[in-house]
Each structure stands twice: as structure tokens, then as C-alpha cells.
C-alpha atoms as a PDB file:
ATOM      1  CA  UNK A   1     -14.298   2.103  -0.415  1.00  0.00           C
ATOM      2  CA  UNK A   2     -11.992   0.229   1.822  1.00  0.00           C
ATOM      3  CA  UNK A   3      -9.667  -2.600   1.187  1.00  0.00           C
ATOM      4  CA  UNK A   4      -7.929  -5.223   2.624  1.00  0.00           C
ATOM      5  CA  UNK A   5      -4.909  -6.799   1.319  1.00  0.00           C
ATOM      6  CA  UNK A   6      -2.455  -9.396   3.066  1.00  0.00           C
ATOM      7  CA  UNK A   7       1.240  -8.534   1.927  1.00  0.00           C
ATOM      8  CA  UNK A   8       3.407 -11.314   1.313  1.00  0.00           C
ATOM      9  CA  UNK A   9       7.132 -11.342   1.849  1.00  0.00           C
ATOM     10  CA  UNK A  10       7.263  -8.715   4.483  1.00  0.00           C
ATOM     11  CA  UNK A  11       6.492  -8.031   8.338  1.00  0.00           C
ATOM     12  CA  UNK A  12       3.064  -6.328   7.832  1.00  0.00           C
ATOM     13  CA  UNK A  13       0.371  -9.361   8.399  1.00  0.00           C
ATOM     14  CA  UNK A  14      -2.402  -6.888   7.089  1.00  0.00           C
ATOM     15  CA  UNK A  15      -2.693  -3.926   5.051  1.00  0.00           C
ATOM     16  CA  UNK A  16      -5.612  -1.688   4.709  1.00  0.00           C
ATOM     17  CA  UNK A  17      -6.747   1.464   3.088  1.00  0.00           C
ATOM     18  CA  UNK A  18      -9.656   3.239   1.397  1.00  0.00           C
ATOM     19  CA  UNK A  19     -10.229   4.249  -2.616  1.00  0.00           C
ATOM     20  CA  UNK A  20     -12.171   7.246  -3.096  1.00  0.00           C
ATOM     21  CA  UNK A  21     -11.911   7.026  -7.011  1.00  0.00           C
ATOM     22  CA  UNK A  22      -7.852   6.592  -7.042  1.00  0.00           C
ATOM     23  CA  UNK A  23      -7.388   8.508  -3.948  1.00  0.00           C
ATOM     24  CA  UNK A  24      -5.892   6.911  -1.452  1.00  0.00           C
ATOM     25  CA  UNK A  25      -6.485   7.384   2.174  1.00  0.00           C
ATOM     26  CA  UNK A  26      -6.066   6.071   5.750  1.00  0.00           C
ATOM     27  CA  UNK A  27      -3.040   3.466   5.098  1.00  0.00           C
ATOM     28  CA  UNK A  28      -2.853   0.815   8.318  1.00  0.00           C
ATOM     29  CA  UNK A  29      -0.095  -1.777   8.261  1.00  0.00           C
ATOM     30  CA  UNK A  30      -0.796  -4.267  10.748  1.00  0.00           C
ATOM     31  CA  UNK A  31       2.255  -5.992  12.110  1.00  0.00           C
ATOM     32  CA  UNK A  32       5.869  -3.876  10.718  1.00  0.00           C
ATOM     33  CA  UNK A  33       8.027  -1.487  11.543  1.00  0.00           C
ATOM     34  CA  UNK A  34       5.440   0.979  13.402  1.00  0.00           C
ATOM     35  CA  UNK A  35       7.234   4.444  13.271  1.00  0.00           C
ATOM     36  CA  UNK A  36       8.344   3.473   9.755  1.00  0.00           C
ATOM     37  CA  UNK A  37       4.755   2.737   8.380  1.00  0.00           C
ATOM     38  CA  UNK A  38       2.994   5.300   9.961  1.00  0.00           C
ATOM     39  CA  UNK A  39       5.385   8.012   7.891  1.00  0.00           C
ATOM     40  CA  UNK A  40       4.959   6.889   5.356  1.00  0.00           C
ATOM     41  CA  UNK A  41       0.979   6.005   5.611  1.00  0.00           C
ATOM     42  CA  UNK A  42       1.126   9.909   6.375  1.00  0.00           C
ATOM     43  CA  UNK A  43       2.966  10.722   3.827  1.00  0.00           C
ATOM     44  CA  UNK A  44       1.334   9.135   1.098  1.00  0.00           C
ATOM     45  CA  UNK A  45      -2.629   9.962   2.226  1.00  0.00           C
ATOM     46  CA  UNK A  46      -4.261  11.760  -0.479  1.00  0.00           C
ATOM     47  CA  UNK A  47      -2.100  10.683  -3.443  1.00  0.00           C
ATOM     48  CA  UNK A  48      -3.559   9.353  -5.916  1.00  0.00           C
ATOM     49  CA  UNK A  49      -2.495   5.407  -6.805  1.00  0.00           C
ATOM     50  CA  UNK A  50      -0.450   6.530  -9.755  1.00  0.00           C
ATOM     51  CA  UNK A  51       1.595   8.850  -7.986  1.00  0.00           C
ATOM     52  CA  UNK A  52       2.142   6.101  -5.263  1.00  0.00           C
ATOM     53  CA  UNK A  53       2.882   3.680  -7.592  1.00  0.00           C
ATOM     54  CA  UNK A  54       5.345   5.249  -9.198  1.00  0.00           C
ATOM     55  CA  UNK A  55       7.450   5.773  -6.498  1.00  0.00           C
ATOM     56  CA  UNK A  56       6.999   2.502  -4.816  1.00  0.00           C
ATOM     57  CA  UNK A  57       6.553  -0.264  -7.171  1.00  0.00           C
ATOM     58  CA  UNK A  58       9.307  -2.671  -7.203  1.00  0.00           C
ATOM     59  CA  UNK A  59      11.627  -0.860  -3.919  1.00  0.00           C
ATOM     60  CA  UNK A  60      13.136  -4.012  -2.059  1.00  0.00           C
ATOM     61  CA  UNK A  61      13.600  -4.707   1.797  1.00  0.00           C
ATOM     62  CA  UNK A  62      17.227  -5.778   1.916  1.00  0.00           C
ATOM     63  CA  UNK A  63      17.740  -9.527   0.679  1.00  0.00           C
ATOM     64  CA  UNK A  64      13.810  -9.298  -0.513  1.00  0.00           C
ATOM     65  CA  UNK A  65      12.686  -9.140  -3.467  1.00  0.00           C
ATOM     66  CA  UNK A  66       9.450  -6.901  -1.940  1.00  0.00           C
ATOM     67  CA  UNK A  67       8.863  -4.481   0.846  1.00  0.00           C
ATOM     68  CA  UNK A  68       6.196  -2.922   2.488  1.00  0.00           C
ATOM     69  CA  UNK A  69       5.966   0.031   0.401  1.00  0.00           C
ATOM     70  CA  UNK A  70       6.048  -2.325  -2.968  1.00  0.00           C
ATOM     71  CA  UNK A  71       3.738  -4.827  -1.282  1.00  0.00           C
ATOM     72  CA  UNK A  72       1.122  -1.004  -0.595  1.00  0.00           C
ATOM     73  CA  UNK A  73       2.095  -0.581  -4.655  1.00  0.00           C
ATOM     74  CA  UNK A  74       0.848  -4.180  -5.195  1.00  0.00           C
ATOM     75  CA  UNK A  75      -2.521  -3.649  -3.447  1.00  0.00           C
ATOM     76  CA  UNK A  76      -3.178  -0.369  -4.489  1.00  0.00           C
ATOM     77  CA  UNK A  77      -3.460  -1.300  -8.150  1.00  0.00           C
ATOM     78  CA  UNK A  78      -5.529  -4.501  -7.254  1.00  0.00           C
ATOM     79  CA  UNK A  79      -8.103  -2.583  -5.410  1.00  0.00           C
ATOM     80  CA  UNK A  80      -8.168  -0.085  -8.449  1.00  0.00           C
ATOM     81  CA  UNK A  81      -8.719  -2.453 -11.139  1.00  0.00           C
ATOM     82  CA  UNK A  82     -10.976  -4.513  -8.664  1.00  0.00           C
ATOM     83  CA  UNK A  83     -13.107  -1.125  -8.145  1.00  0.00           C
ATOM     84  CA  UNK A  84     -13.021  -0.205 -12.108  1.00  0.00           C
ATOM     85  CA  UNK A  85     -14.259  -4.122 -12.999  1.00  0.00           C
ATOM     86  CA  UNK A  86     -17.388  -2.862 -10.945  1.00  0.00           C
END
């Protein structure tokens, strides 16, 4: 299933990605640091949202208190307890 989620507190304007159970594939950041997403959207596709999670949840961009990888974290577990509520 695919999601959309608009980060806050970062560069991205859009985020987007699809669930197949808590598989996560094709990342897009809209908006970002372009070479720097698209590693790490590679990177991460097929991992599962607990794996991602737990390696991104609560990292910090500089003087933020987010980034783009907690802000994927963030959305990620939405969309998964949005999908289980179903």
C-alpha cells in the first residue's frame, strides 16, 4: 500500500513509500538533499519498519531536533499502525 507523509522540520516537502505488511519499499523524498536521500532510500528498501526504526528514530539534523531519516522513522510507524487499525 502506498503512503504519503509530509515531514516537518526538515528540507523534504514530501515523503512517500509503500507497506507490503511491514516491508518497506520505494522511499521518495521530495525536496532534500538528493544524493543523500536516494542512499539511503536504497539502502533501507526491503527492511522491514522495525529494523528501520531502530536505527533511525530520534537521529537529529544539526541544530534540529529531527531529520529526514527520523522524520522516514516517524511515518513509517504511522502508516503501520494506520494499516493494522484496518
Amino acid at each position: 500500500m502506498k503512503h504519503t507523509y509530509i515531514p516537518r522540520g526538515v528540507c523534504p516537502t514530501k515523503l512517500e513509500f509503500e507497506l507490503e505488511g511491514d516491508v518497506v519499499k520505494n522511499i521518495n523524498f521530495s525536496g532534500g538533499c538528493n544524493g543523500n536521500l536516494k542512499a539511503m532510500s536504497s539502502l533501507l528498501d526491503g527492511m522491514t519498519v522495525k529494523e528501520i526504526t531502530e536505527r533511525l528514530d530520534g537521529n537529529t539534523c544539526g541544530m534540529k531536533s529531527t531529520s529526514c531519516a527520523d522524520q522516514l522513522a516517524i511515518a513509517l510507524n504511522k502508516a503501520l499502525s494506520e494499516n493494522r487499525e484496518k
